[in-house]
N, C-alpha and C. Protein backbone atom coordinates (compact mmCIF):
# COMPACT_ATOMS: atom_id res chain seq x y z
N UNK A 1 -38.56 140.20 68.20
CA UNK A 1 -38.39 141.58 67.81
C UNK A 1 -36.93 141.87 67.55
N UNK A 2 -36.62 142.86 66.74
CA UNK A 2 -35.04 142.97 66.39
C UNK A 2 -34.44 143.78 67.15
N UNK A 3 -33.60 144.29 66.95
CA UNK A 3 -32.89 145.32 67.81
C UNK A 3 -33.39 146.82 67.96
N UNK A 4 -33.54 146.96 66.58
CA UNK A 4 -34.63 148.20 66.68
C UNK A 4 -35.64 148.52 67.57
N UNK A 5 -36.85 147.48 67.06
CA UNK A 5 -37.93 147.55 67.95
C UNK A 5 -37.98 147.63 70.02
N UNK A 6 -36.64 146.62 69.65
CA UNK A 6 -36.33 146.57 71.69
C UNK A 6 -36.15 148.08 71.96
N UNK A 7 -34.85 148.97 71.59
CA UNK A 7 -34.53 150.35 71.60
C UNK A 7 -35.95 151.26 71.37
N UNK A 8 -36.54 150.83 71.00
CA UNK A 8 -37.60 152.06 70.75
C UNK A 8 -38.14 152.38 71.75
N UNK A 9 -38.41 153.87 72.26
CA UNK A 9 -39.53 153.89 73.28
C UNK A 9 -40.30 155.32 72.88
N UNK A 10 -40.91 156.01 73.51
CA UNK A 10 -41.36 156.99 72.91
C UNK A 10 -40.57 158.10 73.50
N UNK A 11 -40.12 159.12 72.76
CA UNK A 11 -39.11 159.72 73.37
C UNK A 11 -39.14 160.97 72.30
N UNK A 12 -39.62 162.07 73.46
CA UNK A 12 -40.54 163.50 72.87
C UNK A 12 -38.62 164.33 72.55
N UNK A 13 -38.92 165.33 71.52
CA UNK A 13 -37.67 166.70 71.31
C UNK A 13 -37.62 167.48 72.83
N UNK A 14 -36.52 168.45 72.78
CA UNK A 14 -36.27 168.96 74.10
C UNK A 14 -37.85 170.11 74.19
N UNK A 15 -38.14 169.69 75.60
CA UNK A 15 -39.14 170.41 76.53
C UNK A 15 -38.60 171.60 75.91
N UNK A 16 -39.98 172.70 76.16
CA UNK A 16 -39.91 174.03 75.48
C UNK A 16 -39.29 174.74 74.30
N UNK A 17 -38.70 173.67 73.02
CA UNK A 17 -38.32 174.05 71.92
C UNK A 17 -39.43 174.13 71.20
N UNK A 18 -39.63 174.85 69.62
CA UNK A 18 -40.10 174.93 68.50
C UNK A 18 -41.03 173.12 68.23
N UNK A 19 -40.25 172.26 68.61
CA UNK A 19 -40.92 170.51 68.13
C UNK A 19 -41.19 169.98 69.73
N UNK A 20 -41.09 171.08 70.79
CA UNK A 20 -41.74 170.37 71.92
C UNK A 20 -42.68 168.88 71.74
N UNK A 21 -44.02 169.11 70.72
CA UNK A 21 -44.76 168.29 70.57
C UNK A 21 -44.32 167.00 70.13
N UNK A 22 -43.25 166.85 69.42
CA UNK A 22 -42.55 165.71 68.37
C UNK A 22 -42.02 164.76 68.94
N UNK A 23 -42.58 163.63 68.47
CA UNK A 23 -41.81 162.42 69.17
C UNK A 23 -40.83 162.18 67.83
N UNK A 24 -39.54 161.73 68.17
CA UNK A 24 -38.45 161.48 67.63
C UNK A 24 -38.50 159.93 67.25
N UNK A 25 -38.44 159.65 65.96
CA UNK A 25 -38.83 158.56 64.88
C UNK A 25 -37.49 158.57 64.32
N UNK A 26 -36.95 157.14 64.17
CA UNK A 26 -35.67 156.79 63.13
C UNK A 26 -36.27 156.08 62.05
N UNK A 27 -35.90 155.67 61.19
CA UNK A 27 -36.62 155.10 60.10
C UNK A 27 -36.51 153.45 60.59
N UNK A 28 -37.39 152.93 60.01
CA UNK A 28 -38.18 151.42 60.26
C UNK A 28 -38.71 151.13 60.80
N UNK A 29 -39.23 149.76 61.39
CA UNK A 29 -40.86 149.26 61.37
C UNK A 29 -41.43 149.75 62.53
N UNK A 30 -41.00 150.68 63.68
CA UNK A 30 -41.60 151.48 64.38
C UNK A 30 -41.72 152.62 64.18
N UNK A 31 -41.57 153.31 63.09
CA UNK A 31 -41.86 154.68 62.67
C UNK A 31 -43.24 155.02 61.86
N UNK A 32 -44.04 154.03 62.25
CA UNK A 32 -45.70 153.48 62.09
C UNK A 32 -46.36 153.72 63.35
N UNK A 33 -46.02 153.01 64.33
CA UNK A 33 -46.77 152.91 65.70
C UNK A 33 -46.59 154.53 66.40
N UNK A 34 -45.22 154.68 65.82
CA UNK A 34 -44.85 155.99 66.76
C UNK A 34 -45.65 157.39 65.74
N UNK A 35 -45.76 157.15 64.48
CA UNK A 35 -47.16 158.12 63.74
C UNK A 35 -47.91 158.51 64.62
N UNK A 36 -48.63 157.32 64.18
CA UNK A 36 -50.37 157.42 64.72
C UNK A 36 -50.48 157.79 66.10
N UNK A 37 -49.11 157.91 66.72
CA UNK A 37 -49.55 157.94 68.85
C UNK A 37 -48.93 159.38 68.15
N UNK A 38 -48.27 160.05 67.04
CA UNK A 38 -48.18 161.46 67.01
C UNK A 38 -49.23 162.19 67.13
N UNK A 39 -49.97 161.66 65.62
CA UNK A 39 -51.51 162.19 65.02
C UNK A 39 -52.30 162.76 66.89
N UNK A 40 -52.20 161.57 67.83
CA UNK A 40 -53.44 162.25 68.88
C UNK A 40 -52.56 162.88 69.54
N UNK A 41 -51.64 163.30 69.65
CA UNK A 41 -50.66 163.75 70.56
C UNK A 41 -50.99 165.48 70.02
N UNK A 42 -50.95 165.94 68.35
CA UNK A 42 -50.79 166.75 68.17
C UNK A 42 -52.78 167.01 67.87
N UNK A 43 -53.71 166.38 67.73
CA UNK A 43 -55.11 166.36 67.75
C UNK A 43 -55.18 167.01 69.52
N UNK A 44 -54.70 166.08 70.70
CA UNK A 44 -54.75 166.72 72.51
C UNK A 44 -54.30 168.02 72.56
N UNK A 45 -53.22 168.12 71.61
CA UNK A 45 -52.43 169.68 72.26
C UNK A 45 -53.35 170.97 71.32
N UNK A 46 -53.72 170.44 70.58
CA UNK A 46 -54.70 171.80 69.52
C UNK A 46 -55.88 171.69 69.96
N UNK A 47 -56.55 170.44 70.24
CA UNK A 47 -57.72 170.99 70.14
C UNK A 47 -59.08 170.27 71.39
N UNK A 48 -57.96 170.12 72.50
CA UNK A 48 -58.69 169.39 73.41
C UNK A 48 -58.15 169.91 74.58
N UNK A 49 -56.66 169.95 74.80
CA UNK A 49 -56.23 170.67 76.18
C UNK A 49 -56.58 172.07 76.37
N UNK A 50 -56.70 172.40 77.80
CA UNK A 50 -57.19 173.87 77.64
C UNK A 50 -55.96 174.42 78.02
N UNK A 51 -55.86 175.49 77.55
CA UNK A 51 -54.41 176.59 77.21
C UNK A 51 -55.29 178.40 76.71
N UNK A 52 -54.34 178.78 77.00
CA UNK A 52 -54.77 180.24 76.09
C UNK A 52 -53.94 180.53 75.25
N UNK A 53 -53.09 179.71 74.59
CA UNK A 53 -52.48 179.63 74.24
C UNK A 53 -53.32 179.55 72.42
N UNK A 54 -53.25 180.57 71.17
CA UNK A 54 -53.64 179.90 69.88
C UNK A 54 -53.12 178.76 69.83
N UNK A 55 -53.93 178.35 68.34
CA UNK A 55 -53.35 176.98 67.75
C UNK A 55 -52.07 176.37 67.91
N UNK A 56 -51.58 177.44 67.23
CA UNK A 56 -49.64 177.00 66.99
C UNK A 56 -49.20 177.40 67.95
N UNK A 57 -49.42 177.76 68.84
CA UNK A 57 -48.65 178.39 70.14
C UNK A 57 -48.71 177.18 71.15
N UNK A 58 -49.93 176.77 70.74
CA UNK A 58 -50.02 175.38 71.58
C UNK A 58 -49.57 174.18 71.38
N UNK A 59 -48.56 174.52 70.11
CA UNK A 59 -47.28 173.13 69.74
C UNK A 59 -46.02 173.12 70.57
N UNK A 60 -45.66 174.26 70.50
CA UNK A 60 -44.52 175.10 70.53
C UNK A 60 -44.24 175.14 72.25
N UNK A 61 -43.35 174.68 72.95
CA UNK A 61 -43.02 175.40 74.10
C UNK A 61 -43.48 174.49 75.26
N UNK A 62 -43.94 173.40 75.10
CA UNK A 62 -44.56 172.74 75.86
C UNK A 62 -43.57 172.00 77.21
N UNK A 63 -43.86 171.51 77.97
CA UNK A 63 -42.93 171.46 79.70
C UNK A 63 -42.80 169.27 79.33
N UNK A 64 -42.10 169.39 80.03
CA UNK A 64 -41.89 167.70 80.10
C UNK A 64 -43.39 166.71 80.71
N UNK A 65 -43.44 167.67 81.98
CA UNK A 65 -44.72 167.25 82.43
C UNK A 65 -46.21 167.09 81.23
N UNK A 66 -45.98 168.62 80.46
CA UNK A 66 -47.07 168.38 79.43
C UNK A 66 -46.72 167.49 78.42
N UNK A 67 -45.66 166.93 78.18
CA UNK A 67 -45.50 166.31 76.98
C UNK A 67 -45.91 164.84 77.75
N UNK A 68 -45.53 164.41 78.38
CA UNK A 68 -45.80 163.40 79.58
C UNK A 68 -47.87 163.40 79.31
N UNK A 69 -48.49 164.08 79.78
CA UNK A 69 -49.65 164.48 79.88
C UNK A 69 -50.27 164.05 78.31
N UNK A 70 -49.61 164.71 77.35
CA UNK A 70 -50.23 164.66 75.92
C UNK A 70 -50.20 163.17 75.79
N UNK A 71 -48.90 162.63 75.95
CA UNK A 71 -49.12 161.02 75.60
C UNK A 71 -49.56 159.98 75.79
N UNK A 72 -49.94 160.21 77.37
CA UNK A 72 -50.54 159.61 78.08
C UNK A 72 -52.27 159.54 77.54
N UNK A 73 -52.78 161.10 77.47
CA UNK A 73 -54.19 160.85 76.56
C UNK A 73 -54.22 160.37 75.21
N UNK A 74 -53.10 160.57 74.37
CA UNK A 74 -53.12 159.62 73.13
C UNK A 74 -52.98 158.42 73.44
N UNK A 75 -52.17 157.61 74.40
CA UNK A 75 -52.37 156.17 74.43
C UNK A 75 -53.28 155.73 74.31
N UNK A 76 -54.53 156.56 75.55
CA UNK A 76 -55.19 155.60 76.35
C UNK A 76 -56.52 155.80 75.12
N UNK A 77 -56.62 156.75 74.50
CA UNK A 77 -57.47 157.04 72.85
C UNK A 77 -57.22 155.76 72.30
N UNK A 78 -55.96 155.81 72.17
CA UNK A 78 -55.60 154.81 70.97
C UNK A 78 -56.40 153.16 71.44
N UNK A 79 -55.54 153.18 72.75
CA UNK A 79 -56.16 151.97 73.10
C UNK A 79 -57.64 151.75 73.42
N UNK A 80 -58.14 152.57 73.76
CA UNK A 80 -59.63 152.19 74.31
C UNK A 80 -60.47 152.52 72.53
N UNK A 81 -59.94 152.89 71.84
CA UNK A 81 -60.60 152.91 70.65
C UNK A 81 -59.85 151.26 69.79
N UNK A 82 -59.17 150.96 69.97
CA UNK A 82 -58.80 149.75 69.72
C UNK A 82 -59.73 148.19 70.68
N UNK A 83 -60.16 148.85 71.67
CA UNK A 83 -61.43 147.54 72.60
C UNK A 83 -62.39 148.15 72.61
N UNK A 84 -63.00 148.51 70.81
CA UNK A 84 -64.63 149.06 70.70
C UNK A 84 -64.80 149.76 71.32
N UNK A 85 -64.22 151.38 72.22
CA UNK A 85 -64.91 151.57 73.00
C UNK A 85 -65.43 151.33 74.48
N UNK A 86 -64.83 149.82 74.52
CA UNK A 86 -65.85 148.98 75.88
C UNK A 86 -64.38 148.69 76.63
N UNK A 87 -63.35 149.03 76.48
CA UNK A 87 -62.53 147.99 77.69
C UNK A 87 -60.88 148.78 76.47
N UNK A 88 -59.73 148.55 77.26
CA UNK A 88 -58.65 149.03 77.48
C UNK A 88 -57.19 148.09 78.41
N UNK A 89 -56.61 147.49 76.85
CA UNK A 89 -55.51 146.65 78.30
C UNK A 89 -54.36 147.06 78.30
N UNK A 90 -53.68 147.27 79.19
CA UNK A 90 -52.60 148.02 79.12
C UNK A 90 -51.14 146.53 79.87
N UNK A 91 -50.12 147.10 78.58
CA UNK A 91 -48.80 145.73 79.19
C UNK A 91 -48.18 146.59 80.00
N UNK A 92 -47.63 146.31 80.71
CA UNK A 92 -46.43 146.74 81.57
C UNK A 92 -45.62 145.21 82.00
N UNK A 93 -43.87 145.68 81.60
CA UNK A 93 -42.81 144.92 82.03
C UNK A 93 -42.40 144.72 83.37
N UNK A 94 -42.94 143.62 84.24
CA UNK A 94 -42.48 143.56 85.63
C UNK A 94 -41.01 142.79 85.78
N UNK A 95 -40.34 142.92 86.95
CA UNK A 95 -38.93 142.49 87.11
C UNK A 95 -39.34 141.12 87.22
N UNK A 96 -40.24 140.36 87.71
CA UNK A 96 -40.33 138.96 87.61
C UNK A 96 -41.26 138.01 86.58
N UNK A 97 -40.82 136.77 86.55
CA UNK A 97 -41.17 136.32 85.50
C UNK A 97 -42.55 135.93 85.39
N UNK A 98 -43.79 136.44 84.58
CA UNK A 98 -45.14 135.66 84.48
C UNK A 98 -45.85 134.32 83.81
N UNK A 99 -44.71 133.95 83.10
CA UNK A 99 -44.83 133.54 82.16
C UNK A 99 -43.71 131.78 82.38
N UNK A 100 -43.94 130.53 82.26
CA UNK A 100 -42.61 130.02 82.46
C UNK A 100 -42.35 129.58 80.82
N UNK A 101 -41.42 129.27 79.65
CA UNK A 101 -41.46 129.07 78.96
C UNK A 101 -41.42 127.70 78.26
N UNK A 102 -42.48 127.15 77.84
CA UNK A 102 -42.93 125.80 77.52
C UNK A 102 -42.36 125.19 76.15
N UNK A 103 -42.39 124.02 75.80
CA UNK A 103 -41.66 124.08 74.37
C UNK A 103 -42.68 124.38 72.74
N UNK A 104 -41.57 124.69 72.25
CA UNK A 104 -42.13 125.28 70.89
C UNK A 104 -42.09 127.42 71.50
N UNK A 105 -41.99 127.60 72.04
CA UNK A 105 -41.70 129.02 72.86
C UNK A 105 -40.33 129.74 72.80
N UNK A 106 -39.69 130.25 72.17
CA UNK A 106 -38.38 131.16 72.66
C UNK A 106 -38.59 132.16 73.22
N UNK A 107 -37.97 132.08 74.55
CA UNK A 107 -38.08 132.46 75.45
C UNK A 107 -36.66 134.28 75.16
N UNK A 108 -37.27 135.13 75.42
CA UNK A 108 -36.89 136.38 74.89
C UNK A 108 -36.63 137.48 76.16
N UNK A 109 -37.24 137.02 77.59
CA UNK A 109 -36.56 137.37 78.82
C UNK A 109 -37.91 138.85 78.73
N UNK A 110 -38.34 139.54 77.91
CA UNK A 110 -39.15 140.21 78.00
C UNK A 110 -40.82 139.78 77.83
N UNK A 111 -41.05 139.13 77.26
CA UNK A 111 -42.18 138.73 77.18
C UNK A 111 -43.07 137.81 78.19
N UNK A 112 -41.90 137.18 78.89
CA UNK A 112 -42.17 135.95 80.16
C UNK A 112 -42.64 137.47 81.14
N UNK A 113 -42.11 138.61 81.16
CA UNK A 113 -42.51 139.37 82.11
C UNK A 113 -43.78 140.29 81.94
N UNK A 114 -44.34 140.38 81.27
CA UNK A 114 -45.92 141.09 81.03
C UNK A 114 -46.92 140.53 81.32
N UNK A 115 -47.28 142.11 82.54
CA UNK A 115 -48.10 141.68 83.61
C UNK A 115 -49.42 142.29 82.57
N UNK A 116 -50.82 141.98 82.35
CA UNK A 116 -51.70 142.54 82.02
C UNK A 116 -52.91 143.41 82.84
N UNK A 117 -53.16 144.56 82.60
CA UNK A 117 -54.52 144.81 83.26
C UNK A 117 -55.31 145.80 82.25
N UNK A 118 -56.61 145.44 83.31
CA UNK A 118 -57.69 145.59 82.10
C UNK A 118 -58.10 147.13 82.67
N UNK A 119 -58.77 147.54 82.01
CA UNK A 119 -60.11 148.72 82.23
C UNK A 119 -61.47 149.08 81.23
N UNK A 120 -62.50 149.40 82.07
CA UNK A 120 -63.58 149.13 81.56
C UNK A 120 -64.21 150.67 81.37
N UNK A 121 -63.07 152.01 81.81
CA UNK A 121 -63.46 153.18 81.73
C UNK A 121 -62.49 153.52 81.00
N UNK A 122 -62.31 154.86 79.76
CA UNK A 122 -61.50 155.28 79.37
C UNK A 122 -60.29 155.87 80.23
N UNK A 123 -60.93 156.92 81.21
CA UNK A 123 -60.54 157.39 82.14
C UNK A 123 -59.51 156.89 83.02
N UNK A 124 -60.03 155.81 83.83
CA UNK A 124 -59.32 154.89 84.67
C UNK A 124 -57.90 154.91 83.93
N UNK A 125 -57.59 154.01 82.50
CA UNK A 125 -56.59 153.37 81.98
C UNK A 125 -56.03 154.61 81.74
N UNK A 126 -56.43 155.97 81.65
CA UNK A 126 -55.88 157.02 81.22
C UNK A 126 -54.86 157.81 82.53
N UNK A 127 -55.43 157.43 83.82
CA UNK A 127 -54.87 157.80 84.83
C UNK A 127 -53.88 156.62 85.25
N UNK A 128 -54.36 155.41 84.84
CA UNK A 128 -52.90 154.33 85.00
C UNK A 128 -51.87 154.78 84.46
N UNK A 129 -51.81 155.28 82.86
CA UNK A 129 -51.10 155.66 82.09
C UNK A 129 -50.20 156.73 82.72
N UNK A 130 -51.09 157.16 83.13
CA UNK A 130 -50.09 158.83 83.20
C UNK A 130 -49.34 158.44 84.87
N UNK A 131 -50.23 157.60 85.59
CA UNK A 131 -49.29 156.91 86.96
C UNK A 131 -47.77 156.03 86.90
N UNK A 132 -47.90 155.37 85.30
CA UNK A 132 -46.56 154.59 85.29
C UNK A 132 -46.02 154.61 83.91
N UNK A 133 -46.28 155.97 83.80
CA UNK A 133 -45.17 156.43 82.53
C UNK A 133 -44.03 156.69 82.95
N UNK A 134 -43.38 157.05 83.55
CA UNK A 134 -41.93 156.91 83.97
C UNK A 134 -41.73 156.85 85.37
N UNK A 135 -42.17 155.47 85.50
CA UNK A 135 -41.55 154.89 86.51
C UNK A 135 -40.37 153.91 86.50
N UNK A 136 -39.55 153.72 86.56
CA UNK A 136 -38.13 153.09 86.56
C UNK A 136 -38.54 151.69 86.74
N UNK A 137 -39.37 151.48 87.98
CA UNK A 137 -39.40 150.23 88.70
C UNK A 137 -40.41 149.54 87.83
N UNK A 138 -41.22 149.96 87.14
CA UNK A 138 -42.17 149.06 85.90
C UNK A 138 -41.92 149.61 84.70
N UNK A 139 -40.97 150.44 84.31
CA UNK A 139 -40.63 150.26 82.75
C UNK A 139 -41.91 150.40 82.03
N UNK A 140 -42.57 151.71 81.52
CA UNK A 140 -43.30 151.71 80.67
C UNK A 140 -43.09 152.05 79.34
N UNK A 141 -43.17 153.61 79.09
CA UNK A 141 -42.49 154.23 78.32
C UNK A 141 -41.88 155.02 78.08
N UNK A 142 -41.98 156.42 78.64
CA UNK A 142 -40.39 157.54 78.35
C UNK A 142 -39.10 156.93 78.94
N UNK A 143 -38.51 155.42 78.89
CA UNK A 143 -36.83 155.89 79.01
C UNK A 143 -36.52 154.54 78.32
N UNK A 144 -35.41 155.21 78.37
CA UNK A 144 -34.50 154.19 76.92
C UNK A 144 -34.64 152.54 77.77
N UNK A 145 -34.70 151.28 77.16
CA UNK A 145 -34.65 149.98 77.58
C UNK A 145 -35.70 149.64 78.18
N UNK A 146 -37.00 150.55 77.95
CA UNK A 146 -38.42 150.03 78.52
C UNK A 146 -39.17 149.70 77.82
N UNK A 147 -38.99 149.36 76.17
CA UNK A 147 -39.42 148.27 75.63
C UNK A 147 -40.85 149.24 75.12
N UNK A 148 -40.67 150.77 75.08
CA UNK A 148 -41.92 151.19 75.07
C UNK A 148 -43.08 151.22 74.40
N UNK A 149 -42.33 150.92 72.75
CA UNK A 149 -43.28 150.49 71.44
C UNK A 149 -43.94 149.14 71.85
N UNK A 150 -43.16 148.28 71.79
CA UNK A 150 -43.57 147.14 71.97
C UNK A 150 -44.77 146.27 72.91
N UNK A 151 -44.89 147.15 74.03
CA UNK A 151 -45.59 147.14 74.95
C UNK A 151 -46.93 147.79 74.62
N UNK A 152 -46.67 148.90 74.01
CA UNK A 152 -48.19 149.52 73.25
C UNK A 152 -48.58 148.66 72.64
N UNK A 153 -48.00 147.99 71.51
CA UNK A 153 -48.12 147.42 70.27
C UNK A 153 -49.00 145.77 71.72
N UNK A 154 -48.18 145.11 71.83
CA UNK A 154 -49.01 144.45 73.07
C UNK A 154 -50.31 144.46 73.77
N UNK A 155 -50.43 146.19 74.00
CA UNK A 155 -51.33 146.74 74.78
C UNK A 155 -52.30 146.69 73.72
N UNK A 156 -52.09 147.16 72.34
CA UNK A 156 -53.45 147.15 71.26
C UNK A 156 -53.49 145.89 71.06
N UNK A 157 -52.55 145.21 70.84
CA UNK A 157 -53.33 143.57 69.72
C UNK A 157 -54.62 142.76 71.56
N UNK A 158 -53.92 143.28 72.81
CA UNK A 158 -54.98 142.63 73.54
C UNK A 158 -56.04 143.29 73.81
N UNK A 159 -56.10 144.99 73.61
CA UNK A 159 -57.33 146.00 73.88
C UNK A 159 -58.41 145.62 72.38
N UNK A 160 -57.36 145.04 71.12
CA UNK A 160 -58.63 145.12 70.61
C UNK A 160 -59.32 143.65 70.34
N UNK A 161 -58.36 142.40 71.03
CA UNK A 161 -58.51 141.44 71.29
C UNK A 161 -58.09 140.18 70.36
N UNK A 162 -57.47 138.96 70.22
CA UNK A 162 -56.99 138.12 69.55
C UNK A 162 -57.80 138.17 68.12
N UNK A 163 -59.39 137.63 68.50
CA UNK A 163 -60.67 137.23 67.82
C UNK A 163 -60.85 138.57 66.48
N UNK A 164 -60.20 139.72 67.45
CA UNK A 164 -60.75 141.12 66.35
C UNK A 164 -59.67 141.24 65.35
């Protein structure tokens, strides 16, 4: 992955402004992955979370915690609609190594560390999600150097499986 892609993570506009909802995109080859996790982000906040809030009122103004909340149900969409429906794998970066690196392998110091787990409920992977989204000590995704695209991108090619 290049330099870009490492830097990327998902990383929402300031809590309670006008683009509360907006995840912040620079141009290139992650300004694709970070779309489509928009599309359900702004599909959760209109027309699935409950609020009394109208339509557009329910873009607008949103708390860290809710932006936290919105992304977390777009992941776990994304991903469990990426394993048919039936199953959901989610990467997370651990501090030690899983992986030892064999030859024909370049070894990239991030990849030797992805731990995998599965789920067989939407739900479940949806409450993992929202348990180790910003946690420091497993690096998921809201903070800078947690590899956060990449790890989704990970999380789909194994939720929807090598074979698919």
């Amino acid at each position: 992955f290049s330099c870009e892609w490492e830097r990327t993570y998902f990383r929402f506009r300031e809590p309670y402004s006008d683009l509360a909802y907006a995840l912040e995109a620079e141009k290139g080859g992650t300004r694709a992955i970070l779309m489509a996790v928009q599309a359900h982000i702004i599909k959760y906040l209109l027309f699935v979370r409950n609020t009394e809030y109208s339509h557009l009122e329910r873009l607008s103004g949103i708390s860290r915690r809710e932006q936290a909340e919105a992304l977390a149900v777009a992941l776990a969409d994304t991903l469990w609609a990426a394993g048919g429906g039936r199953r959901a794998v989610i990467c997370l970066a651990a501090a030690a190594l899983h992986l030892v690196p064999g030859g024909g392998y370049k070894a990239d110091n991030f990849t030797e560390r992805i731990q995998l787990f599965e789920f067989c409920e939407k739900a479940a992977a949806q409450e993992f999600i929202s348990d180790h989204i910003n946690r420091a000590s497993i690096c998921f995704i809201l903070s800078q150097g947690s590899h956060g695209v990449i790890l989704f991108l990970y999380s789909l090619l194994f939720s929807r499986t090598l074979e698919r």
